[in-house]
PDB file of N, CA and C in Angstrom:
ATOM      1  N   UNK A   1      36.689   4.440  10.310  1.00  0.00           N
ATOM      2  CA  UNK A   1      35.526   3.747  10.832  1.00  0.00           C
ATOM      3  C   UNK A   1      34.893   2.946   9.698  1.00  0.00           C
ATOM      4  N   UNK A   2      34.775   1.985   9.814  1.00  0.00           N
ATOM      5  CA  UNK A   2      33.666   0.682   9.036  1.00  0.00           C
ATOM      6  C   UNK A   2      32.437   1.247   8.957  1.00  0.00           C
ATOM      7  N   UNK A   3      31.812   0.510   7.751  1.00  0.00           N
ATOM      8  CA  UNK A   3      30.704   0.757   7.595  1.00  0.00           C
ATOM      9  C   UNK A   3      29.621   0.047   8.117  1.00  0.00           C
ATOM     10  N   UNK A   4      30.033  -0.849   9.402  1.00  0.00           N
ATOM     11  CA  UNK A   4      28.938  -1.643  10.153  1.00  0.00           C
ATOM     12  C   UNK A   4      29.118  -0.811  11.136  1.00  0.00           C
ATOM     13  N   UNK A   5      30.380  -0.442  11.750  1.00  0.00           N
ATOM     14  CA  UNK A   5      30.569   0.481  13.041  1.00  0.00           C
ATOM     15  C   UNK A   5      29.596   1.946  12.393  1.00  0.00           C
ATOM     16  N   UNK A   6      29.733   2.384  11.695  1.00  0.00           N
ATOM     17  CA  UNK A   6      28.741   3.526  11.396  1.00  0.00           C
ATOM     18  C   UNK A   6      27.138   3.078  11.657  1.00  0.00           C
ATOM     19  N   UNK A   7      26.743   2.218  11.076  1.00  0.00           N
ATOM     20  CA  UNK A   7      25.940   1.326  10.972  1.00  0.00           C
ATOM     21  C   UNK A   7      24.851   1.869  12.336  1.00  0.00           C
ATOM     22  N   UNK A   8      26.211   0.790  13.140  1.00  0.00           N
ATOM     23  CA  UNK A   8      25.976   0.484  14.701  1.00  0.00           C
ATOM     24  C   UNK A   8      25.721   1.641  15.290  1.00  0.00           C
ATOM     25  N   UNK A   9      26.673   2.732  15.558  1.00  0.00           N
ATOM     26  CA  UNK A   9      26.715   4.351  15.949  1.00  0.00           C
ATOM     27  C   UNK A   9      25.522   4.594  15.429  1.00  0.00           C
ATOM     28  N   UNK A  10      24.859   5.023  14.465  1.00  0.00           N
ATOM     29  CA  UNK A  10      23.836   4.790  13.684  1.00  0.00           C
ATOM     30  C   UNK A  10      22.654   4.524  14.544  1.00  0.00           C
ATOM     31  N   UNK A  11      22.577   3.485  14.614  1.00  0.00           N
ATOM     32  CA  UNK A  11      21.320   2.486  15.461  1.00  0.00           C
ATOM     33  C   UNK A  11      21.233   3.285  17.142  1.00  0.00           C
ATOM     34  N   UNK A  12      22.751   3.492  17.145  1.00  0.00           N
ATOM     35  CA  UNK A  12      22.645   3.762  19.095  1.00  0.00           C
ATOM     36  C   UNK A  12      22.003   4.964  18.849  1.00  0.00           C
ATOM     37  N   UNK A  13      22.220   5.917  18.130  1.00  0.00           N
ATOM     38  CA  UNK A  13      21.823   7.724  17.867  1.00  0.00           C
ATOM     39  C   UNK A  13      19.981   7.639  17.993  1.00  0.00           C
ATOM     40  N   UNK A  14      19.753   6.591  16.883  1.00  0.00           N
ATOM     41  CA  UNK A  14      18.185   6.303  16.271  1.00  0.00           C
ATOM     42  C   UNK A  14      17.697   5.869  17.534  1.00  0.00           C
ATOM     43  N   UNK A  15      17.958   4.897  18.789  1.00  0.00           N
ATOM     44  CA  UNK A  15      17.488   4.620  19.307  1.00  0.00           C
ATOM     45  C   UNK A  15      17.213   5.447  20.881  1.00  0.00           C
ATOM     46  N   UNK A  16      18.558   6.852  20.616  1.00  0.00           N
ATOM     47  CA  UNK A  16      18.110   7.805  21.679  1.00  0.00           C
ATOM     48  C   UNK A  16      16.855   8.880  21.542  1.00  0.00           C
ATOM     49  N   UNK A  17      16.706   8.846  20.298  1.00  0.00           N
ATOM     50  CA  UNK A  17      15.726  10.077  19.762  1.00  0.00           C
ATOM     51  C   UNK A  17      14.015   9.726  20.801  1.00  0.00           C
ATOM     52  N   UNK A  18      14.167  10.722  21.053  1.00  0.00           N
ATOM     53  CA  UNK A  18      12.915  10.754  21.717  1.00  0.00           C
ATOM     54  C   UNK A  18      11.153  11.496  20.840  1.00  0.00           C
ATOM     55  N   UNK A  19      12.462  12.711  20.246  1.00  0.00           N
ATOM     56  CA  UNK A  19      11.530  13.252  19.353  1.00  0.00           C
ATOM     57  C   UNK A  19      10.961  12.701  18.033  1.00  0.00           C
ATOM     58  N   UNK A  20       9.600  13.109  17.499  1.00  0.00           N
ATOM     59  CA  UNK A  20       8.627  12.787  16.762  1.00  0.00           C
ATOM     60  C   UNK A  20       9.322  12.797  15.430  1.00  0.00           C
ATOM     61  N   UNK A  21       9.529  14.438  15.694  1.00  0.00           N
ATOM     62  CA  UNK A  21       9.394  15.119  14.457  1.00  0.00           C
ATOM     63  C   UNK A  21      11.021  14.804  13.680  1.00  0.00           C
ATOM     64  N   UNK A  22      12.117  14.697  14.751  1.00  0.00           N
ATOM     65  CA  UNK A  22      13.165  14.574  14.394  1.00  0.00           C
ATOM     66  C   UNK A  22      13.631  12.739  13.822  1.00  0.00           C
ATOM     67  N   UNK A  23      12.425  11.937  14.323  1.00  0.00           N
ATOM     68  CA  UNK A  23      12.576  10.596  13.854  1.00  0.00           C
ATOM     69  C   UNK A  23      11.756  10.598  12.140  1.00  0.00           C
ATOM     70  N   UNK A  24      10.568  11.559  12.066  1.00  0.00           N
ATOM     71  CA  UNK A  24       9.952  11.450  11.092  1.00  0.00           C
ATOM     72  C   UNK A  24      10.991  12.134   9.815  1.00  0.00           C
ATOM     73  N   UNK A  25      12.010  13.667  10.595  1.00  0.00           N
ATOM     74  CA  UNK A  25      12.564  14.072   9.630  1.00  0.00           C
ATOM     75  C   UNK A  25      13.626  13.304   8.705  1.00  0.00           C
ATOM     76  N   UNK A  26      13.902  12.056   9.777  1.00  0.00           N
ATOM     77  CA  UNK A  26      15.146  11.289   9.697  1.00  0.00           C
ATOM     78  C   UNK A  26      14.214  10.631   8.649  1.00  0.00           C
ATOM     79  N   UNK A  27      12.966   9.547   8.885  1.00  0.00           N
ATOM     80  CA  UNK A  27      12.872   8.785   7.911  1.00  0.00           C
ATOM     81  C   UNK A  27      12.235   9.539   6.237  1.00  0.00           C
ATOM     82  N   UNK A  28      11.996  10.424   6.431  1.00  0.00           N
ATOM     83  CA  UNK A  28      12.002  11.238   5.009  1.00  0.00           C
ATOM     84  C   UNK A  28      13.054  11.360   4.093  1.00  0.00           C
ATOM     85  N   UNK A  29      14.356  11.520   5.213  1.00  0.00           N
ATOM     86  CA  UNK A  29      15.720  11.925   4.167  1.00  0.00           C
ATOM     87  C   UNK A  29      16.284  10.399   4.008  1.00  0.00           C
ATOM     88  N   UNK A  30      16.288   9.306   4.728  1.00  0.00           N
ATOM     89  CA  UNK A  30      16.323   7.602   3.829  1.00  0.00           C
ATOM     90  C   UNK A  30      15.628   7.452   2.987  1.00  0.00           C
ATOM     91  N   UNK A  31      14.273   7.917   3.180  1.00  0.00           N
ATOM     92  CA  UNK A  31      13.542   7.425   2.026  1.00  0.00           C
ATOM     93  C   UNK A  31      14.106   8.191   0.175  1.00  0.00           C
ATOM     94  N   UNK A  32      14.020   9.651   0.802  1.00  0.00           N
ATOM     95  CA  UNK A  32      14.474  10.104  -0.285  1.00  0.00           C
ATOM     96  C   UNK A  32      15.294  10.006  -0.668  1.00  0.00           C
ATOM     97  N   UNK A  33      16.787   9.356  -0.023  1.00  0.00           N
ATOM     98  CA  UNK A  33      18.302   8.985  -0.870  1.00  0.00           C
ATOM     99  C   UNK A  33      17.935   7.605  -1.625  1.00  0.00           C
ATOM    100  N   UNK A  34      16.860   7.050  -1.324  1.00  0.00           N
ATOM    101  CA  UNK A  34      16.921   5.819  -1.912  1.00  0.00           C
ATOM    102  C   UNK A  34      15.977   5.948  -3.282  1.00  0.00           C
ATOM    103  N   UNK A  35      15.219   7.021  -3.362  1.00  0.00           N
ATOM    104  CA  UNK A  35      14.463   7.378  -4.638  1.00  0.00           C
ATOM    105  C   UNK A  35      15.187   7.971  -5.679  1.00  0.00           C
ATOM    106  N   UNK A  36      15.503   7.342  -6.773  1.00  0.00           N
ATOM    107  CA  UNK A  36      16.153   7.556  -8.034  1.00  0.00           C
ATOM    108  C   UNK A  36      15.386   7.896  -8.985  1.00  0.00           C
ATOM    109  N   UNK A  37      14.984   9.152  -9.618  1.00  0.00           N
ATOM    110  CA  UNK A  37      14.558   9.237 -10.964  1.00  0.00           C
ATOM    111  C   UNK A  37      14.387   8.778 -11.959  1.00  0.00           C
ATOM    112  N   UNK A  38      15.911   8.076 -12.152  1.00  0.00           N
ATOM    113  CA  UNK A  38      15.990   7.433 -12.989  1.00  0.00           C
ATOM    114  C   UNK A  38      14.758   6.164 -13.251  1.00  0.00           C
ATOM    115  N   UNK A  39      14.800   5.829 -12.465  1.00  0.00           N
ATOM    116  CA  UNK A  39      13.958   4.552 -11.859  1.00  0.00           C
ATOM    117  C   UNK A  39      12.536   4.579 -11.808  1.00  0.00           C
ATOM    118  N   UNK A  40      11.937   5.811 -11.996  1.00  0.00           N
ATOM    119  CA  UNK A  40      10.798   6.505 -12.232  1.00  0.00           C
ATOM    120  C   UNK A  40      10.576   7.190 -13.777  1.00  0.00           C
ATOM    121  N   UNK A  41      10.691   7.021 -14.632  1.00  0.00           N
ATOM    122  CA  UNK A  41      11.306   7.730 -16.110  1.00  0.00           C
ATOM    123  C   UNK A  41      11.008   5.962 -16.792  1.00  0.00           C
ATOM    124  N   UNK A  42      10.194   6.002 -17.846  1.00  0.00           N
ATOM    125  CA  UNK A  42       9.554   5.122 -18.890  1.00  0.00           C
ATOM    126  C   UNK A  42      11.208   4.897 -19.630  1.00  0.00           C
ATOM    127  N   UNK A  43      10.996   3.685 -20.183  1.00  0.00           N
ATOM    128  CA  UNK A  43      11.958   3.107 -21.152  1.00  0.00           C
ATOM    129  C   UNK A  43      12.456   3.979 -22.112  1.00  0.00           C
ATOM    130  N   UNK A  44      11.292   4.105 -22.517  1.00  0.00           N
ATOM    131  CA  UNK A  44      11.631   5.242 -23.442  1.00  0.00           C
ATOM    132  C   UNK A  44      12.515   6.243 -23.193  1.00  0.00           C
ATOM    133  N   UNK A  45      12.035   7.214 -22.207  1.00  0.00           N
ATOM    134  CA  UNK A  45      12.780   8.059 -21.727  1.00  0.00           C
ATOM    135  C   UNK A  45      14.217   7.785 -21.597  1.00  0.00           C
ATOM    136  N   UNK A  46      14.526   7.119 -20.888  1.00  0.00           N
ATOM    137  CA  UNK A  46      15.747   6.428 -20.529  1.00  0.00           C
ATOM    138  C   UNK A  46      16.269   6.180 -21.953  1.00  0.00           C
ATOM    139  N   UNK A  47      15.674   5.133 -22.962  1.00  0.00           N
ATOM    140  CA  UNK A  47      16.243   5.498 -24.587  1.00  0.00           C
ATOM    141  C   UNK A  47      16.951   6.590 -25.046  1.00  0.00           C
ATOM    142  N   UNK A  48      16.006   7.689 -24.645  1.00  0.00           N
ATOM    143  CA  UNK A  48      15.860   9.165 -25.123  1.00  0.00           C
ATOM    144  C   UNK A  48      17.299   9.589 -24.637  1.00  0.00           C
ATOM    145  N   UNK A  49      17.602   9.362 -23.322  1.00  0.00           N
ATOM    146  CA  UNK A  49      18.410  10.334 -22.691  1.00  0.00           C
ATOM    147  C   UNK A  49      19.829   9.480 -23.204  1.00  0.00           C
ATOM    148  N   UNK A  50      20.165   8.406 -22.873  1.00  0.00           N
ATOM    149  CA  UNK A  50      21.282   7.365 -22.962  1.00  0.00           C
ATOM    150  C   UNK A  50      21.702   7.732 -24.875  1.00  0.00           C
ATOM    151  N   UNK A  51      20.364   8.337 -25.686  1.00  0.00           N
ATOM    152  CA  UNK A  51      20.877   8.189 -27.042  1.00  0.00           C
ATOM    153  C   UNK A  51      21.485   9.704 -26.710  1.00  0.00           C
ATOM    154  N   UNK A  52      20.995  11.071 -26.630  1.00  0.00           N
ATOM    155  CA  UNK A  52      21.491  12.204 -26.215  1.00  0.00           C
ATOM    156  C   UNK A  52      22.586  11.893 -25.957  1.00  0.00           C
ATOM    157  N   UNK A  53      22.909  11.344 -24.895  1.00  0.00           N
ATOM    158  CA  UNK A  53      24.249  11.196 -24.106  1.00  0.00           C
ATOM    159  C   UNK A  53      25.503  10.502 -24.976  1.00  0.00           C
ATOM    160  N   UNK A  54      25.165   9.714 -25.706  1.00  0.00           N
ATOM    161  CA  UNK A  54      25.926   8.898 -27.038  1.00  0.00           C
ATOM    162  C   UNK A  54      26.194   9.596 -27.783  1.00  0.00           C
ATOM    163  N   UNK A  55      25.322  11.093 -28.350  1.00  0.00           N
ATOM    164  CA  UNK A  55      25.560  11.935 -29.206  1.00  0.00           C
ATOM    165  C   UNK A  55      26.400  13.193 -28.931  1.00  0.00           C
ATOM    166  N   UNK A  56      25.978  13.250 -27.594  1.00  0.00           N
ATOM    167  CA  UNK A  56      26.942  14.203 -27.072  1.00  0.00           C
ATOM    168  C   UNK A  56      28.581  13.704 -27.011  1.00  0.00           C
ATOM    169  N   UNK A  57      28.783  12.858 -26.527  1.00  0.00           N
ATOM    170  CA  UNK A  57      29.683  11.913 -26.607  1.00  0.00           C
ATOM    171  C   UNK A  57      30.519  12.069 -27.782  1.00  0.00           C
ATOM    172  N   UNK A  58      29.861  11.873 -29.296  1.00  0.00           N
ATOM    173  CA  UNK A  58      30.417  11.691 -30.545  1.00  0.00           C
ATOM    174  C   UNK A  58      30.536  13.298 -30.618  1.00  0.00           C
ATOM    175  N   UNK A  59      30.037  14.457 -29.989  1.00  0.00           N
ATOM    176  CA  UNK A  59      30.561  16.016 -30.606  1.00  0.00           C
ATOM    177  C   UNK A  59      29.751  16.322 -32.080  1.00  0.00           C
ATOM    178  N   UNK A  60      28.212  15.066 -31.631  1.00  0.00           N
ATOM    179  CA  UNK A  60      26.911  15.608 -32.438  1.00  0.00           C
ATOM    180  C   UNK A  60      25.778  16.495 -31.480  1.00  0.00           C
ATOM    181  N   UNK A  61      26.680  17.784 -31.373  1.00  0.00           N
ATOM    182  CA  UNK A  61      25.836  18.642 -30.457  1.00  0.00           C
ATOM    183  C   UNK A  61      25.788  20.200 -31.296  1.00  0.00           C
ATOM    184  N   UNK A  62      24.225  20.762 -30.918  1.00  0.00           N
ATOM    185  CA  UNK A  62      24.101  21.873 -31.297  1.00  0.00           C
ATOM    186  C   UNK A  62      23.529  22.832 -30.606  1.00  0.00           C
ATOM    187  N   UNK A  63      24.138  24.375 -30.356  1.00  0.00           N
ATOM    188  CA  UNK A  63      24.424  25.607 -29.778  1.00  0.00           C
ATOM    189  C   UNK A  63      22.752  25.173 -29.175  1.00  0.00           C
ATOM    190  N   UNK A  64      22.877  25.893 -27.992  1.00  0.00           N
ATOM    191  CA  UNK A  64      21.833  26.381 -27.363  1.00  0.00           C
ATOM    192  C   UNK A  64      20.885  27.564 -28.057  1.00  0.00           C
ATOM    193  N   UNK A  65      22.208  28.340 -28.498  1.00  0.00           N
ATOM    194  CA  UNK A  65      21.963  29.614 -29.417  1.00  0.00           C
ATOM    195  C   UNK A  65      21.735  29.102 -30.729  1.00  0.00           C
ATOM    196  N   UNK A  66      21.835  28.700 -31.539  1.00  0.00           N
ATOM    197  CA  UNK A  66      21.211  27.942 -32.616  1.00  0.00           C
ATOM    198  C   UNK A  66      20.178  27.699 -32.570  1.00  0.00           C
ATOM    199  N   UNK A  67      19.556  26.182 -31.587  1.00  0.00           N
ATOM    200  CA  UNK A  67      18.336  26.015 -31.536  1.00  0.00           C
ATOM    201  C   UNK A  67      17.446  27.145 -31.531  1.00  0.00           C
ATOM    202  N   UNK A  68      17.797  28.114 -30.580  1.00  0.00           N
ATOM    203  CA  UNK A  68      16.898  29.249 -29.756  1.00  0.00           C
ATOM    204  C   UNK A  68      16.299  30.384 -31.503  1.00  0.00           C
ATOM    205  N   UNK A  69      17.650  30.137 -31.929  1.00  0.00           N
ATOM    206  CA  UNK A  69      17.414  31.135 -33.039  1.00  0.00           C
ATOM    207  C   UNK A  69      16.496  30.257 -34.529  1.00  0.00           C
ATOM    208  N   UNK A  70      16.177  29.150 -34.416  1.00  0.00           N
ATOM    209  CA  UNK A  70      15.626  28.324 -35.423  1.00  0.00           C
ATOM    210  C   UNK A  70      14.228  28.267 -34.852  1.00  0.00           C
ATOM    211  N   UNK A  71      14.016  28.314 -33.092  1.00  0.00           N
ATOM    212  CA  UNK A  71      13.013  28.244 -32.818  1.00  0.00           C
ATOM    213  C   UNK A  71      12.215  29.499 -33.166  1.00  0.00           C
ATOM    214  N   UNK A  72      13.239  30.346 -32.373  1.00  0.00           N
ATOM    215  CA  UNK A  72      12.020  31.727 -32.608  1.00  0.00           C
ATOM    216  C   UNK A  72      12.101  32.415 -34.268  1.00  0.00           C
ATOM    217  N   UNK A  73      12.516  32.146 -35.495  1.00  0.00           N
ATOM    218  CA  UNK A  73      12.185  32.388 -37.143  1.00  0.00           C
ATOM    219  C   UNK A  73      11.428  31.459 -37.215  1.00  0.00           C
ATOM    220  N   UNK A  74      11.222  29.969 -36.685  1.00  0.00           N
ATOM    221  CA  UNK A  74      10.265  29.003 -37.016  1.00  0.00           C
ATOM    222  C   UNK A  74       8.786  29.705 -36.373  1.00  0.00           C
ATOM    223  N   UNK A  75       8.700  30.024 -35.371  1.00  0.00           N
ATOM    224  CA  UNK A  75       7.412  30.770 -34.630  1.00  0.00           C
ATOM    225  C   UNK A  75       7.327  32.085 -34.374  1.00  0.00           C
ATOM    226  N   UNK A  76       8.548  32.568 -35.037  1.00  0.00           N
ATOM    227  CA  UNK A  76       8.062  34.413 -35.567  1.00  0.00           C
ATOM    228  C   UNK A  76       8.021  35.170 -33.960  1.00  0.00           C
ATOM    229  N   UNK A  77       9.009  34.593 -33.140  1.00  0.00           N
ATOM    230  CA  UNK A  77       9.064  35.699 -31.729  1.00  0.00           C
ATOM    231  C   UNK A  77      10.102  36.587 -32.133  1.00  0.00           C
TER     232      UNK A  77
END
């Protein structure tokens, strides 16, 4: 099946709904596939993560267990 024939099937389904709640549930879950995080997240951020991801990349990564253990001798837990 095409993605206009879905489309279409689509439209005929939307246009049997009688119910409220089941048209409102419908337009909640479009809205929310179309909301990206990403897209919400400052430049920066996005900097932040894309450089992480570059570093991870190169196998400039360090233990979970490392950090954890530098954190808690740095703040004495």
């Amino acid at each position: 099946m095409t993605i206009q024939a879905q489309k279409l099937e689509l439209v005929k389904l939307i246009l049997d709904i009688d119910d409220k709640t089941v048209l409102s549930n419908f337009l909640q879950l479009v809205k929310a596939s179309k909301e990206d995080w990403w897209d919400k997240i400052s430049d920066k951020e996005r900097a932040s993560i894309e450089e992480g991801i570059l570093q991870a990349d190169h196998g400039q990564l360090i233990a979970h267990e490392e950090v954890m253990t530098k954190i808690k001798a740095k703040y004495k837990f």
